[in-house]
C-alpha atoms as a PDB file:
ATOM      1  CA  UNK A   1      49.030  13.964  -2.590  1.00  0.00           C
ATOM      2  CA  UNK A   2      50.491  16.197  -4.959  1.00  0.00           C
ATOM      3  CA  UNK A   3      48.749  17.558  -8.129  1.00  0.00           C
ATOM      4  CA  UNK A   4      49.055  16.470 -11.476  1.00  0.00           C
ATOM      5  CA  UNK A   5      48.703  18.836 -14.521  1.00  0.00           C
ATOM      6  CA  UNK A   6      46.541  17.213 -17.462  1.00  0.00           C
ATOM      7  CA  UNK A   7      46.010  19.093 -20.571  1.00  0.00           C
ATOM      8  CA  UNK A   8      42.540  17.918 -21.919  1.00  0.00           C
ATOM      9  CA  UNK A   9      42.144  17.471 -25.399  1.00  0.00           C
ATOM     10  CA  UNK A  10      38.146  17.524 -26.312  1.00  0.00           C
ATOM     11  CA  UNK A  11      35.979  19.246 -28.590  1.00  0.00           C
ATOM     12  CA  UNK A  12      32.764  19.173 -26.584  1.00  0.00           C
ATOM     13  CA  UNK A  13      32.135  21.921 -24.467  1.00  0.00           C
ATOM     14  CA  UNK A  14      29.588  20.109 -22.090  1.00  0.00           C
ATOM     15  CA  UNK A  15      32.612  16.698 -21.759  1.00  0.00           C
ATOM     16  CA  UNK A  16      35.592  18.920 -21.082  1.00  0.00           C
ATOM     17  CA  UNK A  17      33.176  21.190 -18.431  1.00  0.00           C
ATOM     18  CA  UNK A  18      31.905  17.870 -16.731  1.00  0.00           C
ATOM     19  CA  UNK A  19      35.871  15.987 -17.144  1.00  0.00           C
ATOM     20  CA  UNK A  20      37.692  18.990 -16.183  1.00  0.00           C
ATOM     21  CA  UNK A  21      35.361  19.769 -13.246  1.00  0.00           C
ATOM     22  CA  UNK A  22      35.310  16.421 -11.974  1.00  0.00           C
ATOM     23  CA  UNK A  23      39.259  16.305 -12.240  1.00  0.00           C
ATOM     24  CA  UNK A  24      39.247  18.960 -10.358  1.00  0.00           C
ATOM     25  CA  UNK A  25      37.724  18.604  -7.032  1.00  0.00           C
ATOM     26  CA  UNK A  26      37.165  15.160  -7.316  1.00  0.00           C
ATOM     27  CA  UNK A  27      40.362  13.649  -7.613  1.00  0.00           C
ATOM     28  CA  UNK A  28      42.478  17.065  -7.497  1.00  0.00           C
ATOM     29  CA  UNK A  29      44.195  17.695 -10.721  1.00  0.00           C
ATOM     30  CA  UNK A  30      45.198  20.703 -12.585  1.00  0.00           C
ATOM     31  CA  UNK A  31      43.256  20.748 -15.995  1.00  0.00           C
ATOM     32  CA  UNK A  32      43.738  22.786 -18.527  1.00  0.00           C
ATOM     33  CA  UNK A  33      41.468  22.802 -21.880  1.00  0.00           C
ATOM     34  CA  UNK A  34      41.846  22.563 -25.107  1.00  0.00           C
ATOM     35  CA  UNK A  35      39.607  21.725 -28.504  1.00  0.00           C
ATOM     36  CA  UNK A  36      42.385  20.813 -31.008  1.00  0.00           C
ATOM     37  CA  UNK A  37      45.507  18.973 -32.316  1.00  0.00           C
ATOM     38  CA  UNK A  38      47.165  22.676 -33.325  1.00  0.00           C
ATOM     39  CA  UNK A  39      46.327  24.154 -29.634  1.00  0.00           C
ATOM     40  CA  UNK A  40      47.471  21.477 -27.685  1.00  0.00           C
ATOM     41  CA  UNK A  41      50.710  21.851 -29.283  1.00  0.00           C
ATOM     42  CA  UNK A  42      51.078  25.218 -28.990  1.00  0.00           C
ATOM     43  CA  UNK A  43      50.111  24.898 -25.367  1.00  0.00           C
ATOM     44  CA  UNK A  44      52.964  22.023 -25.087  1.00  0.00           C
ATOM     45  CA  UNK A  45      55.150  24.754 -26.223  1.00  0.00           C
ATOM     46  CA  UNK A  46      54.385  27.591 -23.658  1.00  0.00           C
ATOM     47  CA  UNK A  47      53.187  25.122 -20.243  1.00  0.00           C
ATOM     48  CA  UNK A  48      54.571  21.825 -19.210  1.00  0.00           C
ATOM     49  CA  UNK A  49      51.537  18.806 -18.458  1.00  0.00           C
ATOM     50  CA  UNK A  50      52.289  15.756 -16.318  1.00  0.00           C
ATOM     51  CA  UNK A  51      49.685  13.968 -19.282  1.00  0.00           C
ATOM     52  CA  UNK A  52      48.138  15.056 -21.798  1.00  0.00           C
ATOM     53  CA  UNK A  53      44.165  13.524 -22.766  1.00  0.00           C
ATOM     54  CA  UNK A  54      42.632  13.654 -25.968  1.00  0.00           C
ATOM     55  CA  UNK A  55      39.870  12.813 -27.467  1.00  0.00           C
ATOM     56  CA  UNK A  56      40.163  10.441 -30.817  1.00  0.00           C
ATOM     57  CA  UNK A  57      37.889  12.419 -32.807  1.00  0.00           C
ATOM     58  CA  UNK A  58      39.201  16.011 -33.025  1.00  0.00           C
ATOM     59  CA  UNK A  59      38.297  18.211 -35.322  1.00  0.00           C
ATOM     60  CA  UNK A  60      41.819  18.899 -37.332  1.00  0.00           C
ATOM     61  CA  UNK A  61      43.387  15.325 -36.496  1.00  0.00           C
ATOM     62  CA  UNK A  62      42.807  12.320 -34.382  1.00  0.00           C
ATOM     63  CA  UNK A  63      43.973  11.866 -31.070  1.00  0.00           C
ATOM     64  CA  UNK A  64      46.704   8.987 -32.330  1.00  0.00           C
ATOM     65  CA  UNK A  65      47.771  11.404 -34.771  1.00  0.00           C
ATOM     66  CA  UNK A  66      48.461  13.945 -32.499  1.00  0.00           C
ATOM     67  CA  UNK A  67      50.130  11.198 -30.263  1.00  0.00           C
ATOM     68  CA  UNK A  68      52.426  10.602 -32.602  1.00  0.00           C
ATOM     69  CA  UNK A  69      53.454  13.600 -33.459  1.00  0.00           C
ATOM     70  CA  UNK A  70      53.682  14.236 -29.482  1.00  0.00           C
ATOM     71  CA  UNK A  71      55.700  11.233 -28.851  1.00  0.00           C
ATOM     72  CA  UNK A  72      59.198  13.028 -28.849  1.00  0.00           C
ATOM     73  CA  UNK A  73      57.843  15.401 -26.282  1.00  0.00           C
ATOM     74  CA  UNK A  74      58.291  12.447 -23.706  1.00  0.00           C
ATOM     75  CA  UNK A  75      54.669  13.137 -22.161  1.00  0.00           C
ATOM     76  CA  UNK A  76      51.978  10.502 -21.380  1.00  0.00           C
ATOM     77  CA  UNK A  77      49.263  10.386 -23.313  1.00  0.00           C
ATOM     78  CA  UNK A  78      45.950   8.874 -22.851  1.00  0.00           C
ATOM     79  CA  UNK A  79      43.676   8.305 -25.392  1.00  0.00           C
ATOM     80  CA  UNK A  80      39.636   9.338 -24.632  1.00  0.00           C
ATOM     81  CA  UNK A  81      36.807   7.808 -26.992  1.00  0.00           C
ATOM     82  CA  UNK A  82      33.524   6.906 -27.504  1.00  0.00           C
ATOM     83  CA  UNK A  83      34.990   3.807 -30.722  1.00  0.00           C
ATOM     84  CA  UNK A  84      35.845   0.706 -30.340  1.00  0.00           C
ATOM     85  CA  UNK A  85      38.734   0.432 -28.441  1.00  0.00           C
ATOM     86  CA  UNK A  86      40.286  -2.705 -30.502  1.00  0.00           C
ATOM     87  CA  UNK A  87      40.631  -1.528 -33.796  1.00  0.00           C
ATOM     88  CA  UNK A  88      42.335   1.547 -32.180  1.00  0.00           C
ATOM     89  CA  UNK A  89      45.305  -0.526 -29.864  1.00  0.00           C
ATOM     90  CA  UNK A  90      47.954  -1.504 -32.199  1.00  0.00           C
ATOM     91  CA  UNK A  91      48.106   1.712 -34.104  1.00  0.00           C
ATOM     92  CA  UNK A  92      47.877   4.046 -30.488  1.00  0.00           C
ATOM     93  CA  UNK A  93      50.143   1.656 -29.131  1.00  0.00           C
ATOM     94  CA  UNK A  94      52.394   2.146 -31.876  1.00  0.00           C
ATOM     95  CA  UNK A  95      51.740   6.570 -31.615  1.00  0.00           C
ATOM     96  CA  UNK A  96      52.572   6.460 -27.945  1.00  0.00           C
ATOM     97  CA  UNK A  97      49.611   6.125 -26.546  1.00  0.00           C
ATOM     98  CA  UNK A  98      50.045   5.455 -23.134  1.00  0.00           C
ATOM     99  CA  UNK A  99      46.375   4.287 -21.767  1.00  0.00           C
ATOM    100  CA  UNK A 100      43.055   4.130 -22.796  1.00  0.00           C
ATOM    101  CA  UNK A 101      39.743   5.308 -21.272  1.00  0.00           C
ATOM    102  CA  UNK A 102      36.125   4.699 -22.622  1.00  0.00           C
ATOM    103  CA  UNK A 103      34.056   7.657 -22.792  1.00  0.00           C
ATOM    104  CA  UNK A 104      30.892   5.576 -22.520  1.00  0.00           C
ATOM    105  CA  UNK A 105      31.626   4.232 -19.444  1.00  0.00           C
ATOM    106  CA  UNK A 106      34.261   5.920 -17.621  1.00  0.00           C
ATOM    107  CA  UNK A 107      33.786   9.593 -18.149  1.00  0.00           C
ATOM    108  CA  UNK A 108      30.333   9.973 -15.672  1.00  0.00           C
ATOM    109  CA  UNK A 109      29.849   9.766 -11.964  1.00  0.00           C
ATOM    110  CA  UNK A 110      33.491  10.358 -10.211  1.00  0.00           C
ATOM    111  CA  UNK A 111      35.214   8.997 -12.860  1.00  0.00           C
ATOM    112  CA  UNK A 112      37.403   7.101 -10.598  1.00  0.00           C
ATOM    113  CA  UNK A 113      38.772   4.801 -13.131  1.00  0.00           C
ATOM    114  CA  UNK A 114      39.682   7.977 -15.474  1.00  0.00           C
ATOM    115  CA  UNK A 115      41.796   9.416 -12.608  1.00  0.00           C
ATOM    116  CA  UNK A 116      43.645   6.134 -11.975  1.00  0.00           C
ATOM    117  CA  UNK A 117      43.949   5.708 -15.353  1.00  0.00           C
ATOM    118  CA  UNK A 118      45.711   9.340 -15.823  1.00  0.00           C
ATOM    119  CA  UNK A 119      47.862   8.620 -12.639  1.00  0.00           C
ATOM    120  CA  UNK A 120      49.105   5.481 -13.701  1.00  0.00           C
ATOM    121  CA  UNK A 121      49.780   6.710 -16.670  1.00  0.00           C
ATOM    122  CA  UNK A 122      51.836   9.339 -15.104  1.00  0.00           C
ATOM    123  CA  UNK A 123      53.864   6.956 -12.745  1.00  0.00           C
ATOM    124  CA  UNK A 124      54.968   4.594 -15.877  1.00  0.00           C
ATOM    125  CA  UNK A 125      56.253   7.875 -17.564  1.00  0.00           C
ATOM    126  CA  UNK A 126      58.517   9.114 -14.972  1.00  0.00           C
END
């Protein structure tokens, strides 16, 4: 199976380790990290991601924010949080939010459902 870039949006240093390791030699993507809105454009502008997943709660925006302003660049986006997912649909929906995936209960163990979430959120894009 070939590998999928993901550029990882998150704040946390000890979610992006575990996410990005898991990712990684779990389910064999290409992750590259970053902790806010302004450097996951500017790495946009000098890489190329199959999908890009962010956390809602960044420190200079939130992740359906960002989305929007990401929309143009034609790359799937998944949205990462601990909130309440409903309050969140219609406006990520309307950003260009791609998928969701609950921090609480998808981002521990293998995070199986996180990887099948990126990946199918990668096949609908292309």
């Amino acid at each position: 199976m070939p590998s999928h870039s993901v550029l990882l949006v998150e704040d946390s240093e000890f979610l992006t380790e575990h996410v990005s390791k898991t990712l990684r030699e779990e389910h064999g993507f290409e992750v590259d990290a970053v902790a806010t809105a302004a450097a996951t454009r500017t790495a946009l502008a000098e890489g190329t991601f199959d999908c890009v997943v962010s956390s809602y709660e960044l420190p200079d925006e939130t992740g359906i924010g960002l989305a929007g302003s990401l929309s143009e660049e034609g790359v799937p986006f998944v949205l990462f949080t601990g909130n309440s997912l409903e309050p969140l649909v219609d406006e990520a929906l309307a950003a260009g939010v791609s998928a969701f995936i609950s921090k609480s209960t998808h981002a521990t163990g293998e995070m199986n459902v996180f990887a099948n979430r990126i990946r199918l959120a990668i096949r609908a894009g292309t």
